[in-house]
Protein backbone atom coordinates (compact mmCIF):
# COMPACT_ATOMS: atom_id res chain seq x y z
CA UNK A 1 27.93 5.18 11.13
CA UNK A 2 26.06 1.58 11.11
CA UNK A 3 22.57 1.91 10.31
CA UNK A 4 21.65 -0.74 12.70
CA UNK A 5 21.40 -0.81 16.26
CA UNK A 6 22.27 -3.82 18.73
CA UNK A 7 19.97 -5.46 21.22
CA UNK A 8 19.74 -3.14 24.29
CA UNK A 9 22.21 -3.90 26.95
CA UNK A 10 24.77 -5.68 24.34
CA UNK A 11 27.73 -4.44 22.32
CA UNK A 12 29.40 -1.84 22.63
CA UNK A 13 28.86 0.99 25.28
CA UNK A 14 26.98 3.85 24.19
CA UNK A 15 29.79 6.65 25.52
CA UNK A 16 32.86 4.61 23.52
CA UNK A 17 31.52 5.25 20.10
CA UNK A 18 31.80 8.41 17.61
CA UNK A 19 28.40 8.76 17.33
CA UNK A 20 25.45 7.68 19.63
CA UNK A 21 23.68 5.12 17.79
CA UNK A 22 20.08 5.11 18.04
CA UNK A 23 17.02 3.30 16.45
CA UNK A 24 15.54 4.44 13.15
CA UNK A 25 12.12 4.30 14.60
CA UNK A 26 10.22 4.91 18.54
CA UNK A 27 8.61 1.72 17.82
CA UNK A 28 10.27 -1.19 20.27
CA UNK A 29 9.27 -4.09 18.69
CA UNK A 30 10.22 -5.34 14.75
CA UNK A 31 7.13 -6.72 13.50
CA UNK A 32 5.06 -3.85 14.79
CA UNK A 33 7.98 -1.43 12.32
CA UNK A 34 7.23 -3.07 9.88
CA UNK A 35 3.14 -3.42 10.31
CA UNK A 36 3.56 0.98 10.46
CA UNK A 37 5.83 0.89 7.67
CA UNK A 38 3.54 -0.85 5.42
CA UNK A 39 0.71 1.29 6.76
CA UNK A 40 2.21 4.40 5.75
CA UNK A 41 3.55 3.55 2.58
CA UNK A 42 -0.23 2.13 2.08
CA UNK A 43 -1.77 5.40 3.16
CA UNK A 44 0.81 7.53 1.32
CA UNK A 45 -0.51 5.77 -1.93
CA UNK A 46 -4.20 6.53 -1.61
CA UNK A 47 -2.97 10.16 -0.97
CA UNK A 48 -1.02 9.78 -4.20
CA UNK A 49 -3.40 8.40 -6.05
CA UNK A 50 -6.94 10.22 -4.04
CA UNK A 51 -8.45 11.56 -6.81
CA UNK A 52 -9.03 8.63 -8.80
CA UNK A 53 -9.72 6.19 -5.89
CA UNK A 54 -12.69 8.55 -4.64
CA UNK A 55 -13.99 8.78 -8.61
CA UNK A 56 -14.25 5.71 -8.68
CA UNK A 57 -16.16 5.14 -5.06
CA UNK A 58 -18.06 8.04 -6.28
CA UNK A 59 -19.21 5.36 -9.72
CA UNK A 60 -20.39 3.32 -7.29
CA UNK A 61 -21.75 4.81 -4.53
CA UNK A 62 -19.41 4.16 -2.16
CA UNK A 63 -17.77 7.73 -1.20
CA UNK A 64 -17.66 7.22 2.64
CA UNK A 65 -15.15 3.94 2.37
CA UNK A 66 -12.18 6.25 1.71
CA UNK A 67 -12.63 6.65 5.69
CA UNK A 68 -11.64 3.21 5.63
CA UNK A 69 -8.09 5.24 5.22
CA UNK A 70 -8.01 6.51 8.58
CA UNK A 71 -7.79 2.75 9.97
CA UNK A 72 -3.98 2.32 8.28
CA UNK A 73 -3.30 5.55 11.26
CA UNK A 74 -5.63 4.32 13.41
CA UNK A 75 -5.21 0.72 13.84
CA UNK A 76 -1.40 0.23 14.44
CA UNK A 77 -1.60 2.83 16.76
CA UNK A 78 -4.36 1.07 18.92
CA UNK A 79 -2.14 -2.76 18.29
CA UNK A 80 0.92 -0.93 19.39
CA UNK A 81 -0.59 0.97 22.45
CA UNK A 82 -2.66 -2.32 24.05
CA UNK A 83 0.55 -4.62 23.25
CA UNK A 84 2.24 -2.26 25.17
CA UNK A 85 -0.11 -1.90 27.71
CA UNK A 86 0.12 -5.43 28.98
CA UNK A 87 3.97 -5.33 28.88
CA UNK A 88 3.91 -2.69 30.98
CA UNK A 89 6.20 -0.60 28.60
CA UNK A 90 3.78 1.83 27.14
CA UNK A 91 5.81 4.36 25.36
CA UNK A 92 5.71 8.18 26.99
CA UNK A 93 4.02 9.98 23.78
CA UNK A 94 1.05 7.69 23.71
CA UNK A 95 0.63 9.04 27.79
CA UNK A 96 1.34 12.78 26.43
CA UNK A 97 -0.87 12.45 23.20
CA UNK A 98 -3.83 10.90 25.30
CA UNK A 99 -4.08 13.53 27.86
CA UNK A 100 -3.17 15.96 25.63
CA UNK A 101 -6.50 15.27 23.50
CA UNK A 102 -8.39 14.83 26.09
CA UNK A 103 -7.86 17.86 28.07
CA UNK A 104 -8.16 19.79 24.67
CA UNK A 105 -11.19 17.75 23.68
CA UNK A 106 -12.99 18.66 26.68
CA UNK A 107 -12.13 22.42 26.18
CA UNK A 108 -14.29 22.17 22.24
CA UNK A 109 -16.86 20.33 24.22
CA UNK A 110 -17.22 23.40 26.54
CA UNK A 111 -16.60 25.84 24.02
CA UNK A 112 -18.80 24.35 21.29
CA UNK A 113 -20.61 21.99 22.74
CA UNK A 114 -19.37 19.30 19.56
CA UNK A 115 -17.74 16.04 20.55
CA UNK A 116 -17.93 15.06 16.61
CA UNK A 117 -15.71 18.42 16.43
CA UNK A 118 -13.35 16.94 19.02
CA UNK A 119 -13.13 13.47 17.18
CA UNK A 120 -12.05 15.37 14.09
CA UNK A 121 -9.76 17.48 15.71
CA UNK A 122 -8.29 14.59 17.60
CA UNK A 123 -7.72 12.69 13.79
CA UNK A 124 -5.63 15.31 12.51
CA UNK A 125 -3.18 15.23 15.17
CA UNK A 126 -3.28 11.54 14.87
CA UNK A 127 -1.36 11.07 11.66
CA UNK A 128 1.26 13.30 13.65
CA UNK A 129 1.35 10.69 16.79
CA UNK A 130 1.83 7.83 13.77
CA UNK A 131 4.62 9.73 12.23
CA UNK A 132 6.53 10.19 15.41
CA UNK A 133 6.81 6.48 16.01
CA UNK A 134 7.11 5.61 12.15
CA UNK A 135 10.16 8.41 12.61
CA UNK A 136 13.05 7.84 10.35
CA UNK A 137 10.93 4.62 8.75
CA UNK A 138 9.55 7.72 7.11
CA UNK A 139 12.23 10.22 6.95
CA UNK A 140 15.13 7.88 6.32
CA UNK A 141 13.56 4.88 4.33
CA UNK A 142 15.17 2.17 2.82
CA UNK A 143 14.46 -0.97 0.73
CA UNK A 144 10.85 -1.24 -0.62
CA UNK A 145 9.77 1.52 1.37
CA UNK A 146 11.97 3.89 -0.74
CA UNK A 147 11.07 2.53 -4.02
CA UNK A 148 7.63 2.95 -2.91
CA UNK A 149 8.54 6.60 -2.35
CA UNK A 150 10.33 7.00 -5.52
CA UNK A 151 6.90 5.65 -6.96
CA UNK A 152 5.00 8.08 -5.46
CA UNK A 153 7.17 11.27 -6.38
CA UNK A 154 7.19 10.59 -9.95
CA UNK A 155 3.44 9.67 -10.27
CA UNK A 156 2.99 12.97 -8.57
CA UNK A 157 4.99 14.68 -11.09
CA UNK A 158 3.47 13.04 -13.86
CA UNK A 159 0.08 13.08 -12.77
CA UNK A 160 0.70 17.22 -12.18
CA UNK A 161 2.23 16.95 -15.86
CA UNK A 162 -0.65 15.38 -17.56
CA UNK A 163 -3.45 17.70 -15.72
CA UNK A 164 -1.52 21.15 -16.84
CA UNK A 165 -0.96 20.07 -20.71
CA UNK A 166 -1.98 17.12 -21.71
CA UNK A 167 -5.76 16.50 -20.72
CA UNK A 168 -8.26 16.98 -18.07
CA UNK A 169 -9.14 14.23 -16.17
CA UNK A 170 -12.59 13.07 -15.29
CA UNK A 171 -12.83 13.72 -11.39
CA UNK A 172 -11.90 17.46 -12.12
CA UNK A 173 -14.21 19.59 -10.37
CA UNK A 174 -16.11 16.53 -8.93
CA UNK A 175 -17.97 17.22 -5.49
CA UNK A 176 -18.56 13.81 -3.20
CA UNK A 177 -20.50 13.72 0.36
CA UNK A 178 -18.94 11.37 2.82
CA UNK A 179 -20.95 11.33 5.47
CA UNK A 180 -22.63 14.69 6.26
CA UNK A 181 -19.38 16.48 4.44
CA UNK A 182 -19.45 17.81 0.97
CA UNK A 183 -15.49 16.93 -0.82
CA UNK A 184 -14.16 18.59 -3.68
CA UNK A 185 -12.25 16.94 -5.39
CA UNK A 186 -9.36 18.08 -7.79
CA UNK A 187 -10.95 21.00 -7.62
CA UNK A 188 -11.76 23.51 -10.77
CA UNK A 189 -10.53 26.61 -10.13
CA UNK A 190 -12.40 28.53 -12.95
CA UNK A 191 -9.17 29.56 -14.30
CA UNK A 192 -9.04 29.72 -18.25
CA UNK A 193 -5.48 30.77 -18.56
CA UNK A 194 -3.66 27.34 -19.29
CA UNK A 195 -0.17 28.68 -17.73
CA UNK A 196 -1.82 29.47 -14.62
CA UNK A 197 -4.60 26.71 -13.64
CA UNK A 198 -4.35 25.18 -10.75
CA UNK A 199 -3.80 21.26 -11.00
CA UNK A 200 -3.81 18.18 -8.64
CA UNK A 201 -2.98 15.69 -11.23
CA UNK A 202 -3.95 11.95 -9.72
CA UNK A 203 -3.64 14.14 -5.50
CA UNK A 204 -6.73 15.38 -4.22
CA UNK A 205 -6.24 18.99 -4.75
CA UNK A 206 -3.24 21.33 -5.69
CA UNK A 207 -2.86 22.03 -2.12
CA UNK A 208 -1.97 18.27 -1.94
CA UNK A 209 0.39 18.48 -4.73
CA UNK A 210 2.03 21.34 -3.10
CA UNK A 211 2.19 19.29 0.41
CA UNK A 212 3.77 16.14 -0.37
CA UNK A 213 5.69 16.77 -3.11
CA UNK A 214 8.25 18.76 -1.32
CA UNK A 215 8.07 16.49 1.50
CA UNK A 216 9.45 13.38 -0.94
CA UNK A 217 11.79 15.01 -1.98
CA UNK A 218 13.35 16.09 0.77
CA UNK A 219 12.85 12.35 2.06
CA UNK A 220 15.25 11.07 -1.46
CA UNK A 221 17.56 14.29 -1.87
CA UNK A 222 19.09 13.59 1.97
CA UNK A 223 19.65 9.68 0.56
CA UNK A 224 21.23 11.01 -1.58
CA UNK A 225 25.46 12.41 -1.36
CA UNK A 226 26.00 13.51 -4.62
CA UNK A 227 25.25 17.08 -4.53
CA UNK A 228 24.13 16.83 -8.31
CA UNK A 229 22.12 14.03 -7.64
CA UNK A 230 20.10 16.09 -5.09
CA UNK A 231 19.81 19.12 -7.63
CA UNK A 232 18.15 16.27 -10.32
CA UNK A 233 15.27 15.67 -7.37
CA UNK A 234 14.77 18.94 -6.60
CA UNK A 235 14.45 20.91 -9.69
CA UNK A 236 11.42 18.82 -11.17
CA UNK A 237 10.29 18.63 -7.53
CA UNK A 238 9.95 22.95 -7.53
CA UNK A 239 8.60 23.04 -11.41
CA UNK A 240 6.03 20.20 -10.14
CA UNK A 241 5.07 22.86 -7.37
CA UNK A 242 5.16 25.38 -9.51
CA UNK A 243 2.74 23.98 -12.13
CA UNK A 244 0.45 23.49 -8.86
CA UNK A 245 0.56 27.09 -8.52
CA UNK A 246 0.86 26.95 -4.80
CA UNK A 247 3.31 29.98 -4.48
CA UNK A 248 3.62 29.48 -0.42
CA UNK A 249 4.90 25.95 -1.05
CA UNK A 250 7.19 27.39 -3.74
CA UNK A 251 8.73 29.94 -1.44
CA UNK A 252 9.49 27.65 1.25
CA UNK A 253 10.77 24.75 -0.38
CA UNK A 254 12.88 26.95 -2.67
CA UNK A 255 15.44 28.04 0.22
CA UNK A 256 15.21 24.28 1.70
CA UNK A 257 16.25 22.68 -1.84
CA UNK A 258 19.22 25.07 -1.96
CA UNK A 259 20.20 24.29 1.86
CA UNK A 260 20.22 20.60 1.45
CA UNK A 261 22.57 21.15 -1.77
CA UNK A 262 25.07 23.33 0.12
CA UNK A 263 28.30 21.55 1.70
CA UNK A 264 27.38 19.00 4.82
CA UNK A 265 29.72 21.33 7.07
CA UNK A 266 26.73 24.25 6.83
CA UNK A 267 23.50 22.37 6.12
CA UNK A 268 22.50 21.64 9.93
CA UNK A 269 22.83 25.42 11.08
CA UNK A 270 20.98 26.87 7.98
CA UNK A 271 18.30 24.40 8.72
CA UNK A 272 17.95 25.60 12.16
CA UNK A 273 17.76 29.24 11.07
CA UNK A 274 15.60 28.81 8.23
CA UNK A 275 13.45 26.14 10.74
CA UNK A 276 13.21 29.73 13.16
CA UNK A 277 12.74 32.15 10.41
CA UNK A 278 9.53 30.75 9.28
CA UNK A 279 8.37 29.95 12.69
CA UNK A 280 8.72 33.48 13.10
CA UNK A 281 7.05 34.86 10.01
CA UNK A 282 3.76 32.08 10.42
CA UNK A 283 3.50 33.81 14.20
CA UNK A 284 3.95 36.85 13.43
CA UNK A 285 2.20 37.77 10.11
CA UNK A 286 -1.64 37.36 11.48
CA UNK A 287 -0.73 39.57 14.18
CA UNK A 288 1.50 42.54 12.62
CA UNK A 289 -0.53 42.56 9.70
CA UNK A 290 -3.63 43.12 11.17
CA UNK A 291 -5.05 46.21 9.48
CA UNK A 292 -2.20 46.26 6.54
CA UNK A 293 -3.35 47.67 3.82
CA UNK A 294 -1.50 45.92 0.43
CA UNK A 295 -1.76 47.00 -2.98
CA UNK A 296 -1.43 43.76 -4.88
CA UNK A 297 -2.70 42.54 -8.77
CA UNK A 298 -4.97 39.48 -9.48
CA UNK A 299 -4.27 35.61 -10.58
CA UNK A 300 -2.48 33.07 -9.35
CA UNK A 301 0.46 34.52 -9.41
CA UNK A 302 0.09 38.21 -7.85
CA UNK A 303 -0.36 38.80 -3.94
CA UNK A 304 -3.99 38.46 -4.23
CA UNK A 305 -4.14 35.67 -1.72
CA UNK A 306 -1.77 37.34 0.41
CA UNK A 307 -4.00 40.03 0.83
CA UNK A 308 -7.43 37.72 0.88
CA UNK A 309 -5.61 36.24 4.30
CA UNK A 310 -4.30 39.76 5.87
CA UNK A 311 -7.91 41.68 5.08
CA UNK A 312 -10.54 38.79 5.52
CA UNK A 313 -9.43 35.16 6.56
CA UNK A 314 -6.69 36.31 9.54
CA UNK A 315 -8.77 38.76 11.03
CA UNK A 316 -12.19 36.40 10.65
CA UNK A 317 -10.21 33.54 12.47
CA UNK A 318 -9.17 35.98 15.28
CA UNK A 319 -12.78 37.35 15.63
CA UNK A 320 -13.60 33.40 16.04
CA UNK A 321 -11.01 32.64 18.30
CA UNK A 322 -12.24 35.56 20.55
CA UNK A 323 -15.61 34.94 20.55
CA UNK A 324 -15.50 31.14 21.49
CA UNK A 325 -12.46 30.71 23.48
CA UNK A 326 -12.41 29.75 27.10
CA UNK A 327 -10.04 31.95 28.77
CA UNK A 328 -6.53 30.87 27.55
CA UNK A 329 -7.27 27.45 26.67
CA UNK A 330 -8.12 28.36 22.95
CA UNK A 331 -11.63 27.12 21.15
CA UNK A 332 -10.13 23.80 21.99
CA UNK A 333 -8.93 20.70 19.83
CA UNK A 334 -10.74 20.97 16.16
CA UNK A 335 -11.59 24.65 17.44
CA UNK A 336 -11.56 26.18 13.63
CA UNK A 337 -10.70 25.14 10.17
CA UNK A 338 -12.06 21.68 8.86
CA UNK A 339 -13.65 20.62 12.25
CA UNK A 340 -15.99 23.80 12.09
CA UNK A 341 -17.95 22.53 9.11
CA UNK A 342 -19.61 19.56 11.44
CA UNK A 343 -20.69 22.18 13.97
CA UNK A 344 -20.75 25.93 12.67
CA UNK A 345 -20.29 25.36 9.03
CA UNK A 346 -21.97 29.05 8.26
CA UNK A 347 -18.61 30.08 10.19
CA UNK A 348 -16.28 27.79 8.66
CA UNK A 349 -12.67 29.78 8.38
CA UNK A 350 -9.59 27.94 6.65
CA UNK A 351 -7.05 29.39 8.89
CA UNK A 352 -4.41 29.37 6.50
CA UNK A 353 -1.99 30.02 9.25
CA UNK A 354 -0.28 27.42 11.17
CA UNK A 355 0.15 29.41 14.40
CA UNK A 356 -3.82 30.51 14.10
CA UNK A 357 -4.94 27.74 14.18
CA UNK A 358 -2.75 26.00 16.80
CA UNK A 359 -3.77 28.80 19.00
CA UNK A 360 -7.46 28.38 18.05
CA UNK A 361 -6.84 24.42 19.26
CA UNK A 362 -4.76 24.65 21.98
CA UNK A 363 -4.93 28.38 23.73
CA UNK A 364 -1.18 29.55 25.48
CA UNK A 365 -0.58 26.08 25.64
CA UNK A 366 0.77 25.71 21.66
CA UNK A 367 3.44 28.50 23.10
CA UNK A 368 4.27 25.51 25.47
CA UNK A 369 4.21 23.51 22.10
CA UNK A 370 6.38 25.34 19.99
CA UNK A 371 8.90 25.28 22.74
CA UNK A 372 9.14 21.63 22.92
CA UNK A 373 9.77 22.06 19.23
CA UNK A 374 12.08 24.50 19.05
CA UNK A 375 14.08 22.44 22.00
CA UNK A 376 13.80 19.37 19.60
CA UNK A 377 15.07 21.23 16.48
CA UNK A 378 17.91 23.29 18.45
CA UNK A 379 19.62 20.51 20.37
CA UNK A 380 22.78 19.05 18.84
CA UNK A 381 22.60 15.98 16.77
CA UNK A 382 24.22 12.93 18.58
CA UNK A 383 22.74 10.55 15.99
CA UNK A 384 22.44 9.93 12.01
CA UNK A 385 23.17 13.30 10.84
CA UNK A 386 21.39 12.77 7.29
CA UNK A 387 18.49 12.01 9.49
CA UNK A 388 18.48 15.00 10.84
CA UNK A 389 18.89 17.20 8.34
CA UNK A 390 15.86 15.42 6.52
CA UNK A 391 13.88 16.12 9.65
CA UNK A 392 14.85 19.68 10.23
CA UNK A 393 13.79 20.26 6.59
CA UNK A 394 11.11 19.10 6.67
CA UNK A 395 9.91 20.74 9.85
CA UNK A 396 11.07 24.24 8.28
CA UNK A 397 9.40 23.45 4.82
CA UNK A 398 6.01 22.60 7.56
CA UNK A 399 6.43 25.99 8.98
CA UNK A 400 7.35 27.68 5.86
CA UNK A 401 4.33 27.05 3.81
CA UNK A 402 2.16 26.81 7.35
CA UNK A 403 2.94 31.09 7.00
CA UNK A 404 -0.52 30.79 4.46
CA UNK A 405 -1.76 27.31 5.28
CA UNK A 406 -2.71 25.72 8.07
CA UNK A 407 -0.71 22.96 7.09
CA UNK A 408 -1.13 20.33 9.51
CA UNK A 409 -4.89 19.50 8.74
CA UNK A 410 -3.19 18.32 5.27
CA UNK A 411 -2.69 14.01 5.94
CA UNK A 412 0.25 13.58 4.36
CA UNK A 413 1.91 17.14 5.52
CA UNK A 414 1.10 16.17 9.39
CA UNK A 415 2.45 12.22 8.67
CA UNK A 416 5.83 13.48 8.06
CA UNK A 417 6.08 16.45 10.78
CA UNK A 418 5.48 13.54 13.16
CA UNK A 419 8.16 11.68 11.98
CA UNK A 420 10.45 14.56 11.65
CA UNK A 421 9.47 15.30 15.36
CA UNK A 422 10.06 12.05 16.52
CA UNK A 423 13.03 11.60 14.24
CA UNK A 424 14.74 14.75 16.36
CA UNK A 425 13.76 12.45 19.86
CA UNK A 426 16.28 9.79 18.85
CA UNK A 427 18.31 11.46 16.75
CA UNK A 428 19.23 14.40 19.48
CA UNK A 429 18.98 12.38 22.26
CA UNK A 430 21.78 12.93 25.04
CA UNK A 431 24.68 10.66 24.79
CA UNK A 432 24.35 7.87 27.32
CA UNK A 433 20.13 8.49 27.46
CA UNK A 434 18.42 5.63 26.81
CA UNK A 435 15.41 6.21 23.93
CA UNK A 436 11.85 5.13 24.40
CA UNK A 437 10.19 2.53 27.54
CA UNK A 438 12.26 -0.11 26.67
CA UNK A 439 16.40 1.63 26.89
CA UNK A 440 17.21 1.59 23.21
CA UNK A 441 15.02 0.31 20.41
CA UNK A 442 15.57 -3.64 20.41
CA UNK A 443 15.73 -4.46 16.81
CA UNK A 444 18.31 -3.30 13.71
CA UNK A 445 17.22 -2.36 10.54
CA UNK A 446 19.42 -2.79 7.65
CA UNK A 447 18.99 -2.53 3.70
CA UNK A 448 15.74 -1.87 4.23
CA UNK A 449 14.63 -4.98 6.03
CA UNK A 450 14.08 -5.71 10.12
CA UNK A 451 16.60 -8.20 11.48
């Protein structure tokens, strides 16, 4: 199939080719594809490269212009949305993601009485509203965009490789304050074993390591055909994760590497069931475990942390979520995990549970949620099928390590769901449906350039 798309209303009806052909973004106008594009692969490389970018704002003084970050989400979203706005062709998820935080927004401000908590809560979800108009910019790039990518995976590995043997670098353990917030940065573990430190190499932390990495690769293995040439990403990807020593991340990339190196005739429907396996395990372990008693050994490597989350974290976050909710609206947006340390840090909980803590934001309304996701990951592709296998991946590996993380409060991990998300709007879209305000995406993008 063509990778471009015509000029809606010209060539070819929709119904008298194979395969529906639909844009690689929800974005309807070139320029502003490639102002996101260029954002992203901007913001992607301060993720990469975190750790040393905040050492050396730390060196001189500077810690709180990393926010300065935010504005490569923030901005393009704001261009896009008033540019709209006086076309009259404002796109439906900028409608849905407004009232959405909003109404959620209000519910923290009841609850908690925090708009600050709100505003936080309302930035996480708003790498996940970039991502679903960056779409397959992100999860099928081309062109400079994937040699940026290709960058950033092997810095990753490298940077993970250098940390574990070679030295340790000098933002380890460092602790910054950006504005009332104390950041750790790369942080030390305390671990003397070599074999089983943690690392973060040139991310953040190891949990960042453990995010993104996966999330690359899954991005170049479904460029690639060659099923060989998939394996050659993939193992270094899982020994880079597993020199992080984030064993959720392990165990749900693992099964997704395999998948997307099995025949194209089976890939789709193992991606659906492992997409619904792990949405099943990250809702149901914090509630069937409640009480569990495991026996388990110590270290990185044992099912300590397993049994941290089933005897303390899980049932903390539910006592939370009880005591503060209103009715079944939840805590409200920013209800628990990061958004708690600006207003009840003595009660800060991590979550570590994607369901938690979409419950704790958004009450019986992330059921609601989930459904729309479930409907987006179900329905059958009418598009770019390597598209969508890149986005069901990565929406399993999302739920898969979300089991022990609440994964979408990572930048980088929520950036892609969104474009997996909106990747599954165009590429599962109805045949004869138009996509987006404007009946099609008006633009073609080819070889990795906007024509």
């Amino acid at each position: 199939m063509s990778e471009a798309i015509s000029f809606a209303g010209s060539g070819p009806d929709r119904d008298q080719i194979p395969v529906v052909a639909t844009g690689v973004s929800n974005i309807d106008m070139p320029a502003f594809a490639a102002f996101f594009a260029l954002s992203a692969v901007f913001y992607l490389g301060i993720y990469t490269l975190e750790a040393p970018v905040r050492y050396g704002l730390y060196l001189v003084g500077k810690d709180s212009l990393i926010l300065l970050r935010d504005g490569l989400m923030f901005g393009p979203l704001v261009v896009l949305a008033l540019v709209q706005l006086t076309t009259t062709r404002l796109h439906p998820a900028f409608l849905a993601a407004g009232v959405l935080m909003t109404f959620h927004g209000l519910v923290l401000v009841g609850t908690q009485g925090s708009l600050m908590g709100a505003a936080y809560g309302a930035k996480i979800l708003m790498n996940v509203l970039f991502g679903f108009f960056a779409a397959g910019l992100l999860i099928a790039p081309r062109g400079w965009v994937l040699k940026a990518f290709v960058v950033f995976w092997v810095l990753i590995l490298i940077g993970a490789l250098l940390d574990k043997f070679v030295m340790t670098f000098p933002w380890t353990g460092m602790a910054t304050v950006v504005g009332d917030l104390s950041v750790d940065v790369s942080k030390d573990w305390q671990i003397s074993d070599p074999f089983a430190r943690r690392v973060a190499g040139f991310t953040r932390s190891s949990i960042a390591v453990a995010a993104v990495l996966p999330c690359l690769s899954i991005v170049l293995m479904c460029r690639l055909k060659n099923v060989w040439a998939r394996a050659a990403i993939a193992l270094p990807a899982l020994a880079g994760v597993f020199l992080s020593t984030q064993k959720g991340s392990l165990i749900a990339f693992l099964p997704i590497a395999a998948i997307l190196c099995l025949p194209a005739a089976l890939r789709l429907a193992w991606l659906r069931i492992c997409f619904v396996a792990f949405l099943v395990l990250a809702a149901g372990l914090p509630l069937f475990t409640h009480g569990l008693s495991l026996d388990h050994g110590r270290g990185v490597f044992s099912m300590e942390s397993l049994y941290l989350r089933i005897v303390y974290t899980w049932p903390d976050a539910w006592a939370w979520i009880e005591h503060h909710q209103m009715m079944w609206f939840g805590v409200g947006l920013g209800g628990i995990g990061g958004p708690q340390r600006l207003y009840a840090p003595d009660q800060f909980n991590p979550t570590d549970n994607i369901a938690l803590l979409l419950y704790a934001y958004f009450g019986l309304f992330a059921l609601l949620y989930l459904a729309f996701i479930v409907r987006l990951a179900l329905r059958p592709a009418t598009g770019d099928l390597p598209r969508v296998e890149a986005a069901l991946a990565i929406l399993a590996f999302a739920f898969g390590y979300g089991i022990v993380l609440s994964l979408i409060e990572d930048q980088s991990a929520s950036l892609f769901l969104g474009a997996a998300l909106g990747t599954l709007w165009l590429e599962t879209a109805p045949r004869g449906s138009v996509s987006g305000p404007a009946h099609g995406v008006p633009f073609a993008y080819q070889n990795g350039e906007f024509r």
